[in-house]
Protein backbone atom coordinates (compact mmCIF):
# COMPACT_ATOMS: atom_id res chain seq x y z
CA UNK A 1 -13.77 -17.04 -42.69
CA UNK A 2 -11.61 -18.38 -45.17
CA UNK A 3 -10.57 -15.56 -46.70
CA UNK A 4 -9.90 -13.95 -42.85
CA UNK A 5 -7.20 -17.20 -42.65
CA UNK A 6 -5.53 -16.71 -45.87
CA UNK A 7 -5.12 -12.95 -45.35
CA UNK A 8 -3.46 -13.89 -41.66
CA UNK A 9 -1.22 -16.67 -43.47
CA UNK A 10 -0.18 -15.19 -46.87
CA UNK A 11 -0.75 -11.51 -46.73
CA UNK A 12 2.14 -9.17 -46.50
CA UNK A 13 3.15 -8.60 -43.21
CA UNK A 14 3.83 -4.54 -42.40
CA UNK A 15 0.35 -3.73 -44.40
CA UNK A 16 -1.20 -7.16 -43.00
CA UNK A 17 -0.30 -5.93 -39.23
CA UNK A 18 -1.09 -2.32 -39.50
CA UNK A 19 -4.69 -3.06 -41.24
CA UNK A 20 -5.46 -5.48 -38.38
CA UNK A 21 -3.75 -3.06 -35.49
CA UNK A 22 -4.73 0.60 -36.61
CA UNK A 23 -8.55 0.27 -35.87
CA UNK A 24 -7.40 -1.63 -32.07
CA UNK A 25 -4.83 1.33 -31.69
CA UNK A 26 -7.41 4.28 -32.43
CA UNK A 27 -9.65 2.60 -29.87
CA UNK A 28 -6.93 2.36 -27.07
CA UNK A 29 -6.33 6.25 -27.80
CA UNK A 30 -10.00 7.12 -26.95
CA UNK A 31 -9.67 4.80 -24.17
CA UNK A 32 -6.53 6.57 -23.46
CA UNK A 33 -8.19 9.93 -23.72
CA UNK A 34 -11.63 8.67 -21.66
CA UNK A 35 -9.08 8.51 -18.73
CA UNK A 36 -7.38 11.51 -18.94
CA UNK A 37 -11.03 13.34 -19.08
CA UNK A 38 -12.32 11.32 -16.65
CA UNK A 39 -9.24 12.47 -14.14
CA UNK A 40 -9.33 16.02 -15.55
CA UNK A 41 -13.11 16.03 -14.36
CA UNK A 42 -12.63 14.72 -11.26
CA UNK A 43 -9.46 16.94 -10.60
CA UNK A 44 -11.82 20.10 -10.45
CA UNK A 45 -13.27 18.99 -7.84
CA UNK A 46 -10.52 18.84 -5.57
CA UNK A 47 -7.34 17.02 -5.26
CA UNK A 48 -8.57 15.01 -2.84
CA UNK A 49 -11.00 14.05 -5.33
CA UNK A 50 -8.38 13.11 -7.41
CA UNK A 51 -6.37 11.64 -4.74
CA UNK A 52 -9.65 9.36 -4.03
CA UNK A 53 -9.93 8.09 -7.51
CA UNK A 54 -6.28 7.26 -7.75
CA UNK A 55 -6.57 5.38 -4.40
CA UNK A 56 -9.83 3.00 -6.30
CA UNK A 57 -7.43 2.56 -9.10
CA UNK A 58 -5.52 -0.90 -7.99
CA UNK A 59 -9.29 -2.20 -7.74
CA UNK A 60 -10.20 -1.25 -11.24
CA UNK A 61 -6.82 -2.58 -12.60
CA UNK A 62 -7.66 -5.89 -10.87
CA UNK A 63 -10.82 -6.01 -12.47
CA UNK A 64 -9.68 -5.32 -15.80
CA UNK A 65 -7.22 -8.05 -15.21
CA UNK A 66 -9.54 -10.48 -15.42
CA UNK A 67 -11.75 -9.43 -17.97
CA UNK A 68 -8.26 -8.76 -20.69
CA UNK A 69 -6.93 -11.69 -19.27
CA UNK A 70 -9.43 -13.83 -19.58
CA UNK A 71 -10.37 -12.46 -23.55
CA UNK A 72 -6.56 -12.95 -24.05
CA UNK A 73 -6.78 -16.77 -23.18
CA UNK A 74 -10.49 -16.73 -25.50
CA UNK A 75 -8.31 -14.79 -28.24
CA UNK A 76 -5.40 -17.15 -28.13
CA UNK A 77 -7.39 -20.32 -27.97
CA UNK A 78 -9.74 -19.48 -31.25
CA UNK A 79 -6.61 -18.13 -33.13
CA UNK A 80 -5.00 -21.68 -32.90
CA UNK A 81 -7.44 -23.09 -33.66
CA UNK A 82 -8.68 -21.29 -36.37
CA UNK A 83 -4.81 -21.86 -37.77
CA UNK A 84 -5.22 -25.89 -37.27
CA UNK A 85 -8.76 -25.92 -39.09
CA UNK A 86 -10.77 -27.10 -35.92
CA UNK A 87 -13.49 -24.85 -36.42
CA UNK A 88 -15.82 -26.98 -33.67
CA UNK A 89 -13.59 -25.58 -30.98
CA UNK A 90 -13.24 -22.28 -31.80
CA UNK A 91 -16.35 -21.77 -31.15
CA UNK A 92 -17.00 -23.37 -27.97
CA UNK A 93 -14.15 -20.98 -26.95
CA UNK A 94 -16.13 -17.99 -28.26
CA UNK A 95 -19.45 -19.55 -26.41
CA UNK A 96 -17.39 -19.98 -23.20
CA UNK A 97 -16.39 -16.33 -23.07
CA UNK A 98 -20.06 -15.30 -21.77
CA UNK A 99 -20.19 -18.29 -18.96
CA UNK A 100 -17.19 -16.87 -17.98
CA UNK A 101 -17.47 -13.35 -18.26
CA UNK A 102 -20.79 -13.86 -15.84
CA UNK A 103 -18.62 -15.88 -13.25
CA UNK A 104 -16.03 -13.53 -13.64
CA UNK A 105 -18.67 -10.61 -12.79
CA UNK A 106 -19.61 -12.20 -9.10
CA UNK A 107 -16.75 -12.45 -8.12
CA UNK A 108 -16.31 -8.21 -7.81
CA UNK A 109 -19.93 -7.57 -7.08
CA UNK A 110 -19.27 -9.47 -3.56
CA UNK A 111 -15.98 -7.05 -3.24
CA UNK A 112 -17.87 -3.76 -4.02
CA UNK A 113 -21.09 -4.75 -1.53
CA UNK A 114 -18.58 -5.70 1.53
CA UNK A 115 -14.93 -5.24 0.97
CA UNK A 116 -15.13 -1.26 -0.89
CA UNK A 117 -14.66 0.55 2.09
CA UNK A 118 -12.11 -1.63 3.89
CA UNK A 119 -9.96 -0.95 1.17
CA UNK A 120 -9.72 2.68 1.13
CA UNK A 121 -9.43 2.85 4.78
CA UNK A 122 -6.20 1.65 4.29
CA UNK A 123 -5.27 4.40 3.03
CA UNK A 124 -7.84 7.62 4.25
CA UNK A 125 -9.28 8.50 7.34
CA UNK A 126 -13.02 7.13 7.73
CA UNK A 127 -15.24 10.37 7.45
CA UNK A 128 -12.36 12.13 4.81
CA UNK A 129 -13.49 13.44 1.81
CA UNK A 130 -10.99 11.21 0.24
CA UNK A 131 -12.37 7.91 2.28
CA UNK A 132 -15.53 9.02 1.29
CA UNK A 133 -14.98 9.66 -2.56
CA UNK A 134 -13.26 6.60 -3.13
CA UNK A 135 -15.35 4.21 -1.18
CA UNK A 136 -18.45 5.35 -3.10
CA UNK A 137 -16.76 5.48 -6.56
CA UNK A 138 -15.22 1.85 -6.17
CA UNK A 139 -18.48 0.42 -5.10
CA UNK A 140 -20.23 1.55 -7.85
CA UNK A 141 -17.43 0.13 -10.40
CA UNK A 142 -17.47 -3.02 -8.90
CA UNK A 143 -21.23 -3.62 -8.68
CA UNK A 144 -22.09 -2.72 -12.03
CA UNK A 145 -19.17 -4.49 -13.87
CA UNK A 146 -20.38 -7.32 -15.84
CA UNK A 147 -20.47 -5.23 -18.56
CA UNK A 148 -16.90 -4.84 -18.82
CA UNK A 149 -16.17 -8.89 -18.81
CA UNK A 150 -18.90 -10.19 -21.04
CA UNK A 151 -18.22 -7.51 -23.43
CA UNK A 152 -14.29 -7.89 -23.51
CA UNK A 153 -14.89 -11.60 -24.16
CA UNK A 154 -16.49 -10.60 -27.57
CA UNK A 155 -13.80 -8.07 -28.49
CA UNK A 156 -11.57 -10.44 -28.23
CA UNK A 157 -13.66 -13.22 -29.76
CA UNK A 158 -13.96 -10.94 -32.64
CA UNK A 159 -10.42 -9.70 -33.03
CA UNK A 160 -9.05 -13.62 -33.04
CA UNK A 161 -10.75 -13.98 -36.82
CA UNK A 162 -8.89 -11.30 -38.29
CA UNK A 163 -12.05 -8.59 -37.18
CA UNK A 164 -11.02 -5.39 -35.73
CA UNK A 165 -13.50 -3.03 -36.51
CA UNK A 166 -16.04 -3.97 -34.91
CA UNK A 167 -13.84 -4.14 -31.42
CA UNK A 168 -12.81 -0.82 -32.26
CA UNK A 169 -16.79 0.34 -32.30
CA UNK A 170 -17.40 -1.21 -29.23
CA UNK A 171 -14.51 0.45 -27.33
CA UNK A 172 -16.02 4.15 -28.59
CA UNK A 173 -18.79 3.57 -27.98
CA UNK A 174 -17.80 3.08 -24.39
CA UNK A 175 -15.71 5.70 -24.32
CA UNK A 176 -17.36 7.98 -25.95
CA UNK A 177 -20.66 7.62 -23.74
CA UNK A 178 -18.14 7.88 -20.58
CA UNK A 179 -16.50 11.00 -21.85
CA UNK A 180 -20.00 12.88 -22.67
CA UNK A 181 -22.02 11.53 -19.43
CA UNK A 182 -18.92 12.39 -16.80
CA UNK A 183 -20.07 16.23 -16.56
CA UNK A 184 -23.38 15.39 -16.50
CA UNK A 185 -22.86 13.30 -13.64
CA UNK A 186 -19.91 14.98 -11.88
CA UNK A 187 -21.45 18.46 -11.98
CA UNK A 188 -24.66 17.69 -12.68
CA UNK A 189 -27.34 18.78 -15.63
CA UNK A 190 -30.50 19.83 -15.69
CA UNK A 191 -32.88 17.23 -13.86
CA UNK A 192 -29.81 15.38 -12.95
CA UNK A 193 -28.23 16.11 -9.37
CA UNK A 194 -24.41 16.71 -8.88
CA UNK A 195 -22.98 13.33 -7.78
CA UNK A 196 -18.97 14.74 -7.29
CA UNK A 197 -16.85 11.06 -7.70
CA UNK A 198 -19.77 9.01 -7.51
CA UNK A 199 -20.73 10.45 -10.69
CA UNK A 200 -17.29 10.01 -12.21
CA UNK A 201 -18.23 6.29 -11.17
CA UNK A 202 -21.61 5.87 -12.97
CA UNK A 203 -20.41 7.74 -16.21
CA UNK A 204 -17.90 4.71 -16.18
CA UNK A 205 -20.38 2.08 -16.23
CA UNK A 206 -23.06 3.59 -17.68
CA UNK A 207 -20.30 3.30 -20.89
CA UNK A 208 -19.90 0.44 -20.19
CA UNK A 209 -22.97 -1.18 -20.38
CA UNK A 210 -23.56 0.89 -24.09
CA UNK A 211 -20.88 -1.16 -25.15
CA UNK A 212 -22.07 -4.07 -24.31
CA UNK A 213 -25.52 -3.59 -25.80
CA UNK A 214 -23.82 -2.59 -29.07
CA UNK A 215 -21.62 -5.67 -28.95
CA UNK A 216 -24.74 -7.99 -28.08
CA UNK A 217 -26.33 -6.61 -31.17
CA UNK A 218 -23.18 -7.14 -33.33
CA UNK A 219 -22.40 -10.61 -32.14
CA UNK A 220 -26.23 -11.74 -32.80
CA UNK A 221 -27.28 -10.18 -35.94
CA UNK A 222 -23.68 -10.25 -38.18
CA UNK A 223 -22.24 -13.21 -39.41
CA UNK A 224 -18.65 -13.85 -38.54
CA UNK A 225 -15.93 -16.60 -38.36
CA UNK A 226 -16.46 -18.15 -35.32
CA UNK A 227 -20.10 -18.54 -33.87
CA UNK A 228 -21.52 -18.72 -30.06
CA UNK A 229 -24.04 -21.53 -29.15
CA UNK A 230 -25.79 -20.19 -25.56
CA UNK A 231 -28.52 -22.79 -26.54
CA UNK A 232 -28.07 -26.29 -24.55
CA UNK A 233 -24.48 -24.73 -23.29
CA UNK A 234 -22.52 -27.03 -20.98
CA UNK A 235 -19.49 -26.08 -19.32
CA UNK A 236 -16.53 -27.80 -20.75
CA UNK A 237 -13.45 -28.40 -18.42
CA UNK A 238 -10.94 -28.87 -21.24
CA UNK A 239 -11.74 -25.63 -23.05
CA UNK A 240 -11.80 -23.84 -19.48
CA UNK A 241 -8.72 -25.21 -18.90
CA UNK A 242 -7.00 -24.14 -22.85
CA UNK A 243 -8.41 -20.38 -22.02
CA UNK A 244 -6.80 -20.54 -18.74
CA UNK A 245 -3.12 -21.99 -19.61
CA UNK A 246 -2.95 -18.64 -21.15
CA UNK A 247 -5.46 -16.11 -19.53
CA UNK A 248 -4.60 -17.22 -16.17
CA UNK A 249 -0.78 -16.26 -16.47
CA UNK A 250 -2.17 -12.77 -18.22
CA UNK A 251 -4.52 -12.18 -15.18
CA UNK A 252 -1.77 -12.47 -12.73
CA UNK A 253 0.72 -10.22 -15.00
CA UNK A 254 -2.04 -7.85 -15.02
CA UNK A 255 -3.12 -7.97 -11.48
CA UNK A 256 0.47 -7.58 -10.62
CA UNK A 257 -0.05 -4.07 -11.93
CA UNK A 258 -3.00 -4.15 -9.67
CA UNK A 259 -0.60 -5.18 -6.61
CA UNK A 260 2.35 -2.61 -7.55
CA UNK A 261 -0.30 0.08 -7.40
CA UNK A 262 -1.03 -0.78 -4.01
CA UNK A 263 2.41 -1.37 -2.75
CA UNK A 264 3.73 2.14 -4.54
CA UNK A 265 0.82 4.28 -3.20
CA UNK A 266 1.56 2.47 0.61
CA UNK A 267 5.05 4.08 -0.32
CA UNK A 268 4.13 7.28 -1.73
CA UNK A 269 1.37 7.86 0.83
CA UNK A 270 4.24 8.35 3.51
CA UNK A 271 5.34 11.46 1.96
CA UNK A 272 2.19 12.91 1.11
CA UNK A 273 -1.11 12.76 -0.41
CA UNK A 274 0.13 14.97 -3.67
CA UNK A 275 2.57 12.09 -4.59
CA UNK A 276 -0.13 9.63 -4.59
CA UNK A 277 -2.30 11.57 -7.16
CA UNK A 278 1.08 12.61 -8.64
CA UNK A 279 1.40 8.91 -8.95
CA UNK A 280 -2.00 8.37 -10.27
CA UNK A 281 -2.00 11.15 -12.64
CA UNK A 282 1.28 9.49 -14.66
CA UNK A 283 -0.89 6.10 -14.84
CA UNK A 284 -3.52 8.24 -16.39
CA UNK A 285 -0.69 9.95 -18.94
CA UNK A 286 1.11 7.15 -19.90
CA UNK A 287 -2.17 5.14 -20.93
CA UNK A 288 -1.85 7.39 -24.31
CA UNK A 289 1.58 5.43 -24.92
CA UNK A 290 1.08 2.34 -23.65
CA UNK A 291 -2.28 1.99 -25.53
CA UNK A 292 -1.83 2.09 -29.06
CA UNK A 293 0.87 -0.37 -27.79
CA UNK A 294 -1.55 -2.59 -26.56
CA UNK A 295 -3.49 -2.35 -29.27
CA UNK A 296 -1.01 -2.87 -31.70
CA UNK A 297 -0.83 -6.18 -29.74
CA UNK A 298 -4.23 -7.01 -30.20
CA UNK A 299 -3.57 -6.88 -34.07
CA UNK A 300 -0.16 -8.60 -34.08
CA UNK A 301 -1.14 -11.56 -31.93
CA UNK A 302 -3.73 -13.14 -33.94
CA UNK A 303 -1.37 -13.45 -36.81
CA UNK A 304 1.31 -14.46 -34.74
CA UNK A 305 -1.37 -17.69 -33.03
CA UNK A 306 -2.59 -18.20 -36.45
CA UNK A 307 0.68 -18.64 -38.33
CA UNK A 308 2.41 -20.97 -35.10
CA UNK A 309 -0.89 -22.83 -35.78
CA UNK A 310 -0.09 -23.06 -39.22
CA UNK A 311 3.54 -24.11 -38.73
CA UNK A 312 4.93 -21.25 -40.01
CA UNK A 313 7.57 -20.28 -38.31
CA UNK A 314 9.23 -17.12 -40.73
CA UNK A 315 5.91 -15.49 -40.42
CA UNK A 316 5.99 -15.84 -36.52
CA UNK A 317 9.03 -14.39 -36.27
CA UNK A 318 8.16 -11.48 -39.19
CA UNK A 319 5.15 -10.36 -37.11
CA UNK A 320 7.38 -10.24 -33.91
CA UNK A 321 9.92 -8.04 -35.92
CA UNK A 322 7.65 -5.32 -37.58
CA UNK A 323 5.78 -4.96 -33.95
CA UNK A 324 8.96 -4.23 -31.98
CA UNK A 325 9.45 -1.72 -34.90
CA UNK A 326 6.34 0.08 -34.42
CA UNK A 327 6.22 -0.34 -30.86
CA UNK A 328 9.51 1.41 -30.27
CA UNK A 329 9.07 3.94 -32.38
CA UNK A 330 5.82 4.93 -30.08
CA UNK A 331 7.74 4.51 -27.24
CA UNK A 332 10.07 7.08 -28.76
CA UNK A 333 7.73 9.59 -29.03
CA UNK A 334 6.01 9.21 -26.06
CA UNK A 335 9.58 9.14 -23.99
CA UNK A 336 10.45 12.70 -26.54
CA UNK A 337 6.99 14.58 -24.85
CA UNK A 338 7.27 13.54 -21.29
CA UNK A 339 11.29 14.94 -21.23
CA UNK A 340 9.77 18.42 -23.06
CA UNK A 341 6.52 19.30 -22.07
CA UNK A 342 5.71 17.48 -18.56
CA UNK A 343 4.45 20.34 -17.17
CA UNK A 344 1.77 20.86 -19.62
CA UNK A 345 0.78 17.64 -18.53
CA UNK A 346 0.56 18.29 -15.06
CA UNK A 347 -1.34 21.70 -15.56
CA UNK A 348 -4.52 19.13 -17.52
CA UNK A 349 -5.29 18.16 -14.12
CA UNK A 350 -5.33 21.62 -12.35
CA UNK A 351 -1.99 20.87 -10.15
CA UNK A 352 -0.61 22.84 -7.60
CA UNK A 353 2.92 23.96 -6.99
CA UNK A 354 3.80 21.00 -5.25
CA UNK A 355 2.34 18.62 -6.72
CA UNK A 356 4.53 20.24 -10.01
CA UNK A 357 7.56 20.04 -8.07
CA UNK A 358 7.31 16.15 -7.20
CA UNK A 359 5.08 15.55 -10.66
CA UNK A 360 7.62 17.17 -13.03
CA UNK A 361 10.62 14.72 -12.20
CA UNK A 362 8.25 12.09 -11.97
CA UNK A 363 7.33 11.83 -15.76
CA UNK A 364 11.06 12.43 -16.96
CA UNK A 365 12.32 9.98 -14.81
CA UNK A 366 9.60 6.76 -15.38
CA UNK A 367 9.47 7.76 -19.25
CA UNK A 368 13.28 6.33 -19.04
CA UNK A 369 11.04 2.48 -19.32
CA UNK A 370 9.07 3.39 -21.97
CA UNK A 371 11.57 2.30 -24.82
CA UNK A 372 12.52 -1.25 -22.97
CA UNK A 373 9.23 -1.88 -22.03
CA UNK A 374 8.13 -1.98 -25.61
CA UNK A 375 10.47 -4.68 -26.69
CA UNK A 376 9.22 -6.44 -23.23
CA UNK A 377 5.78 -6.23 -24.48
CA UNK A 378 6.02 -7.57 -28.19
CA UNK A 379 8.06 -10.94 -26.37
CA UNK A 380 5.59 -11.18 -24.17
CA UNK A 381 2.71 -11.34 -26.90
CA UNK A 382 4.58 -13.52 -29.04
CA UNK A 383 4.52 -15.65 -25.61
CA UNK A 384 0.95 -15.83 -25.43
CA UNK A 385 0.36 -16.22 -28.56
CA UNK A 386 1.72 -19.30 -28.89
CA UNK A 387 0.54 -20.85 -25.26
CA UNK A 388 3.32 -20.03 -23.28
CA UNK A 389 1.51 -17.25 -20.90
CA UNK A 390 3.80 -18.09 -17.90
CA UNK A 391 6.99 -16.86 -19.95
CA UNK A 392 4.73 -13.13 -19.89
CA UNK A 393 4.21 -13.81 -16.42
CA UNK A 394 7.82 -14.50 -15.84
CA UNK A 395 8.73 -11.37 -17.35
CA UNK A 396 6.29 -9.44 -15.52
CA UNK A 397 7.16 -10.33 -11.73
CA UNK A 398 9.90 -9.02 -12.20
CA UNK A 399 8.78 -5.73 -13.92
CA UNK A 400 6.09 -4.93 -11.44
CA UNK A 401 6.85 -6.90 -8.23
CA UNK A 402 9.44 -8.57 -7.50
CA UNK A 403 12.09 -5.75 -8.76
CA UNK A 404 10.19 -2.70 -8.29
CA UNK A 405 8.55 -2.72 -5.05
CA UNK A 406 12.31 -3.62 -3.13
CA UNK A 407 13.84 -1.01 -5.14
CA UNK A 408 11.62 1.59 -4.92
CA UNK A 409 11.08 1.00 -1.08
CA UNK A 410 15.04 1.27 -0.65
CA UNK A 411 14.87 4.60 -2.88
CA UNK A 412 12.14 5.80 -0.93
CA UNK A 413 14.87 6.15 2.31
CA UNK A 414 16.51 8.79 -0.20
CA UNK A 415 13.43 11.24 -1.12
CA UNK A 416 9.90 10.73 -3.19
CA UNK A 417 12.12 11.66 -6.52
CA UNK A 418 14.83 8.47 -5.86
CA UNK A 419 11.41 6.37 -6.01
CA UNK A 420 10.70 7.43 -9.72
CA UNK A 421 14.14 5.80 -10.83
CA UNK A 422 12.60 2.19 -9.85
CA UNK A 423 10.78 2.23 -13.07
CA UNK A 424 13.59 2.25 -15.48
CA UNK A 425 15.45 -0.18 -13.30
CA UNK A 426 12.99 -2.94 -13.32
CA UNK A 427 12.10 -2.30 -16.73
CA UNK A 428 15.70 -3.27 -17.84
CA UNK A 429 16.17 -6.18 -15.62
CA UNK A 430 12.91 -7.40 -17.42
CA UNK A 431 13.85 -6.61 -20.81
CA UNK A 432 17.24 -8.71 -20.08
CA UNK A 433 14.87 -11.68 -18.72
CA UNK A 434 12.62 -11.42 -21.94
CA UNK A 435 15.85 -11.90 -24.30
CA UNK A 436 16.52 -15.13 -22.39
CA UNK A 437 13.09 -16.46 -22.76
CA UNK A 438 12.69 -15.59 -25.97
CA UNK A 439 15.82 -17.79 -26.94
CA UNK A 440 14.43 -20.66 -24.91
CA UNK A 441 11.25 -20.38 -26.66
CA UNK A 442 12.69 -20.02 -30.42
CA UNK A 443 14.91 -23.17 -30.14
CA UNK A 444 11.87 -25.12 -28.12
CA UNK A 445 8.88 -23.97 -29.84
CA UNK A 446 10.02 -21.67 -33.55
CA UNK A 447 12.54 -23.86 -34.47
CA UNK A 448 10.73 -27.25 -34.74
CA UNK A 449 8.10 -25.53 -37.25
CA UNK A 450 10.35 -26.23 -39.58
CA UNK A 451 10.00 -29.95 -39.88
CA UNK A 452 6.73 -31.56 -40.65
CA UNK A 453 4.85 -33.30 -38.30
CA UNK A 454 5.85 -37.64 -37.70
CA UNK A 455 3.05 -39.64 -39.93
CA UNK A 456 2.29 -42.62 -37.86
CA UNK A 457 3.28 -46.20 -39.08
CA UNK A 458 0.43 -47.92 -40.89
């Protein structure tokens, strides 16, 4: 454990944050490319298949709202306190992770039992192989999800000491099972019937669940820096509450996502079905940009809780630097292939003419975000990472909500291809928010580092 602190407090930064983000980022791109098979699966099927799964998507955002956000509030609390030395509290964070992960779980079971098939008749016709598809496939995610939350928690858990390996194994190993079971299960094998979406659906969990057992087995038998106590475990309001002042803002960011989805497809729907999978099909793309983003994140936010616990304010900002770096240089790329090659893209998921002619302006026109929206992401982890979720949640109304779904709704009076230029737009008007935040934050939060702590009066 020591030895984990001293490399987040002393080593050098670039090699410090891309040995502590590389194994995160290689885990996000098999995540990245589990989607893309997944959809590529489903997609020859039908596009109403496709269409069905991309309606089920908001859900499944939701639900991996909770479970990041709530590992992001675990991962923020033991990284603080790992900095200040309170070793006690770290882990009662870490042992808090399953309670919560459980209650978490309930919570979606009752929505996939009653509430599945409400939901996609919003948008399909009852009887519709797309009302069909999707109501079966969501169920199935929901009900079977506690996977997903108990074994984020320890991901997370892990990845606050300085340990990203063993996240990294755990995220194959999900995705990995998922990518090998979904044509077993779509198209059936063998003993094993053709399930069509529903299939799609228990490859997902099924993945799931082997990460979980692998993570189980990891957290029991290995030794680590932090430690979790199930024996004689009380609920503790205070350390509920500490997880919370962060994961609670990073839920609602993310389930904005989850709420822009909805809103965008209620748009989209009103010009066709194609521009809803068109829709669903970018989310699907841009995962293999946004990713290794994320899990550069992962790496980068550790060091930045550790060294704010530390007082150490030139390391903060160092961390916050070399991210943005690496983060816009990804975006770069990313931004270079969706302007060159976009109908390549589009052809992975067996498209048809039209859904090329709305799909190919599509991915030119959102990829115009990708560049801000790195910079927006690095300020909002340096936000979380020292407490201050609601600044990321700040930033992200106004991304996904409160921007976006007015402008795009105007745009949509224009034609399906005005709606595309929302993206960029919100993404700026975000970026420009982050800048101001950030500046609030240095002189309130960075700048005091600096000067060592009052000594009481004996």
């Amino acid at each position: 454990m020591q030895a984990t602190q001293n490399k987040m407090g002393t080593a050098r930064m670039f090699p410090l944050i891309v040995s502590m983000s590389l194994p995160a980022m290689f885990s996000m791109l098999v995540q990245a490319l589990y989607n893309v098979v997944d959809s590529y699966f489903v997609s020859q099927i039908s596009e109403h298949a496709l269409t069905a799964v991309s309606l089920a998507y908001p859900v499944q955002l939701l639900l991996i709202a909770f479970a990041v956000g709530t590992s992001v509030g675990i991962n923020s609390l033991i990284s603080r306190r790992l900095g200040e030395g309170n070793q006690e509290e770290a882990d009662s964070a870490a042992t808090h992770g399953v309670f919560l992960g459980v209650c978490t779980w309930v919570l979606f079971l009752v929505f996939g039992l009653f509430f599945a098939s409400g939901f996609i008749g919003l948008y399909a016709q009852p009887g519709s192989e797309i009302y069909a598809g999707g109501t079966s496939y969501l169920s199935i995610c929901c009900v079977c999800s506690m996977a997903v939350f108990i074994e984020c928690n320890f991901e997370k858990t892990l990845q606050a000491t300085g340990n990203m390996i063993w996240p990294m194994v755990f995220q194959l190993t999900g995705a990995v099972t998922n990518i090998v079971l979904d044509p077993v299960f779509i198209f059936g094998f063998g003993p094993i019937p053709a399930m069509g979406v529903s299939g799609a659906a228990v490859a997902t969990v099924m993945g799931q669940h082997m990460a979980l057992l692998v993570a189980g087995l990891v957290i029991a038998l290995k030794d680590h820096a932090v430690h979790i106590h199930l024996r004689g475990f009380r609920p503790h309001g205070r350390t509920i509450a500490n997880i919370y002042a962060v994961g609670a803002p990073s839920i609602i960011m993310q389930a904005i996502g989850s709420v822009m989805n909805i809103a965008i497809n209620a748009i989209l729907v009103g010009f066709s079905s194609t521009a809803v999978a068109v829709f669903g099909v970018y989310f699907k793309l841009q995962s293999f940009v946004f990713m290794p983003v994320f899990g550069l994140t992962h790496g980068v936010m550790p060091v930045m809780g550790y060294n704010f616990g530390a007082r150490n304010r030139r390391r903060v900002l160092a961390a916050l630097r070399i991210g943005t770096l690496i983060a816009a240089c990804i975006m770069a790329v990313g931004t270079a292939l969706f302007w060159l090659i976009p109908d390549r893209f589009l052809a992975i998921f067996n498209a048809s003419q039209e859904m090329m002619d709305i799909g190919i302006p599509a991915l030119e026109t959102i990829s115009l975000c990708f560049l801000p929206a790195a910079l927006g992401i690095l300020f909002s982890t340096l936000f979380q990472a020292v407490g201050r979720g609601t600044y990321s949640l700040m930033t992200s109304l106004l991304r996904q909500l409160v921007v976006l779904v007015p402008t795009a709704y105007l745009l949509s009076s224009i034609s399906v291809q005005a709606v595309w230029y929302a993206f960029p737009i919100a993404e700026v008007v975000s970026f420009i928010a982050s800048i101001g935040l950030f500046v609030y934050c240095y002189r309130k939060m960075l700048l005091p580092l600096d000067k060592p702590l009052a000594v009481p009066a004996e």
